[in-house]
Protein backbone atom coordinates (compact mmCIF):
# COMPACT_ATOMS: atom_id res chain seq x y z
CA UNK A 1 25.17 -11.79 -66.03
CA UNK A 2 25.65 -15.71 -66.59
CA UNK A 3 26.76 -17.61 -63.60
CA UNK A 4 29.71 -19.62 -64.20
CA UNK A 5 28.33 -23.14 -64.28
CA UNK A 6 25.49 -21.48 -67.08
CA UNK A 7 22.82 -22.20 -65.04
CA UNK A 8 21.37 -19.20 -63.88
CA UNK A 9 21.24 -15.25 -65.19
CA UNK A 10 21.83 -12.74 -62.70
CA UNK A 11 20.38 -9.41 -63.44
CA UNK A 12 18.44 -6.23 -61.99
CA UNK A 13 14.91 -5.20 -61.81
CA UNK A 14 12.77 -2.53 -60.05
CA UNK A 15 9.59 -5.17 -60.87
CA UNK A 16 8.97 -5.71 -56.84
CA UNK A 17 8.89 -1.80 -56.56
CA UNK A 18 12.54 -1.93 -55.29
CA UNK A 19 15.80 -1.99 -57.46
CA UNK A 20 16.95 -5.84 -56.56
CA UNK A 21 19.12 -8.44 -57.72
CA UNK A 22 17.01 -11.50 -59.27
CA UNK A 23 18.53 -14.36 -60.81
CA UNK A 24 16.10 -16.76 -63.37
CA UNK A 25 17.25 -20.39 -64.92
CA UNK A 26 18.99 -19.97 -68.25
CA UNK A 27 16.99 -23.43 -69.37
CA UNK A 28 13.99 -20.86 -69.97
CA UNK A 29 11.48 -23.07 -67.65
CA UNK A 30 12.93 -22.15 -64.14
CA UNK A 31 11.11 -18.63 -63.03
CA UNK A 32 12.74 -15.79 -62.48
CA UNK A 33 13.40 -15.25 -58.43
CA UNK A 34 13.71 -12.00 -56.03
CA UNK A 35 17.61 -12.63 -54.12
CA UNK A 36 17.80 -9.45 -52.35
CA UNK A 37 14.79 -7.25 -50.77
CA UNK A 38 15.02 -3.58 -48.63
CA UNK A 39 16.93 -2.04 -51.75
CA UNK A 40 17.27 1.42 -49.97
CA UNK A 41 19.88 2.78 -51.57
CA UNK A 42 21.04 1.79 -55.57
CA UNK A 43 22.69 -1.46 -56.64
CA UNK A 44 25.48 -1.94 -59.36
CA UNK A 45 25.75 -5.01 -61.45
CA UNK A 46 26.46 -8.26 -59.85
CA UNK A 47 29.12 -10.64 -60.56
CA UNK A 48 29.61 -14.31 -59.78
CA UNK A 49 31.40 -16.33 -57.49
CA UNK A 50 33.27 -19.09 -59.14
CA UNK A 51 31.02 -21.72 -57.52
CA UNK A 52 27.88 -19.85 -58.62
CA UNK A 53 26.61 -19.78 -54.76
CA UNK A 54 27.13 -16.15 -54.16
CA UNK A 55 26.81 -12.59 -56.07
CA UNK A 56 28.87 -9.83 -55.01
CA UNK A 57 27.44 -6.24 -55.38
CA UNK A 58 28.15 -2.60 -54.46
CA UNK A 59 25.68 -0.15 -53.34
CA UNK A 60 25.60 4.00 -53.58
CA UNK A 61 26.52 3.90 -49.94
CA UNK A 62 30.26 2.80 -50.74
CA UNK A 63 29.46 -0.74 -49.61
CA UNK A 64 30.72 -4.16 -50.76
CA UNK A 65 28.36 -6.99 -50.26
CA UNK A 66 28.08 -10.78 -50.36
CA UNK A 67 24.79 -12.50 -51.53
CA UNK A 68 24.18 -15.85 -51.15
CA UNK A 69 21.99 -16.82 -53.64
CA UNK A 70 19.70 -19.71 -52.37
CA UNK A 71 18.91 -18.09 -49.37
CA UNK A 72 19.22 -14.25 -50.19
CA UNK A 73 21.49 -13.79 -46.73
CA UNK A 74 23.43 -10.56 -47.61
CA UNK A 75 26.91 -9.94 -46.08
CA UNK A 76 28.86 -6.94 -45.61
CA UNK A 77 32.31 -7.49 -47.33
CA UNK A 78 33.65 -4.32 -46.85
CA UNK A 79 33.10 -0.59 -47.07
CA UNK A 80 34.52 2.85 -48.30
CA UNK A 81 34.32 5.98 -46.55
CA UNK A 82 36.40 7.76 -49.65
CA UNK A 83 34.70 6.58 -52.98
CA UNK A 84 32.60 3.62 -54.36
CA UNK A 85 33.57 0.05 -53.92
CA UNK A 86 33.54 -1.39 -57.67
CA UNK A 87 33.31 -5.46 -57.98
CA UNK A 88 34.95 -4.63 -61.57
CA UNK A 89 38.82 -4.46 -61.97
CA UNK A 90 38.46 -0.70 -63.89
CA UNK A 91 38.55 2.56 -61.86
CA UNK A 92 34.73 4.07 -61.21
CA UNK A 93 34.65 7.38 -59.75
CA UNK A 94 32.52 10.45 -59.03
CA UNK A 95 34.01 13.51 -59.43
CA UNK A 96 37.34 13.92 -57.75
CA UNK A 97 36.42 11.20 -55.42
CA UNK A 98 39.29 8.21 -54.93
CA UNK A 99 38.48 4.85 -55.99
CA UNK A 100 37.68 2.24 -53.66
CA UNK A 101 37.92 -1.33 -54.84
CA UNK A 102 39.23 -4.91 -53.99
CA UNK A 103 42.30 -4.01 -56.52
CA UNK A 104 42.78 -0.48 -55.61
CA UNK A 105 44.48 0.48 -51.94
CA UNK A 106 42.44 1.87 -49.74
């Protein structure tokens, strides 16, 4: 996933032994970088802040998080006893559970 500003690529990797979040330089010279670590539970895609400081990710555990990229700080956002927290706009569900996301009521 492309930041905004096109200056970084935001993706994930189970390289470290753990399924992270690592971002690399999209001018092909800046090296690839580990932004979150203690992956105990599964991560879904990322997605951008506007300001391309932060990532915001939801886990298996029905958690929304905040990552701040330069220092790999994680916050918790927000989190769904009912069904997954999705950072897209489109419903994800497993079966017959309600969806949970910052579009959907809760």
């Amino acid at each position: 996933m492309w930041s905004p500003d096109g200056k970084w690529i935001a993706y994930l990797s189970d390289q470290s032994g753990e399924y992270e979040i690592w971002v690399i330089g999209s001018d092909g010279k800046t090296a690839a970088r580990k932004v979150t670590s203690g992956g105990s539970t599964f991560r879904f895609q990322p997605l951008w802040s506007p300001d391309s400081k932060k990532l915001a990710f939801s886990d298996k555990t029905y958690t929304l998080w905040w990552c701040d990229v330069a220092t790999g700080a994680l916050t918790k956002v927000d989190h769904s006893p009912r069904g997954e927290v999705t950072t897209t706009s489109g419903p994800r569900t497993r079966a017959g559970s309600p969806t949970a996301s910052p579009t959907a009521p809760t």
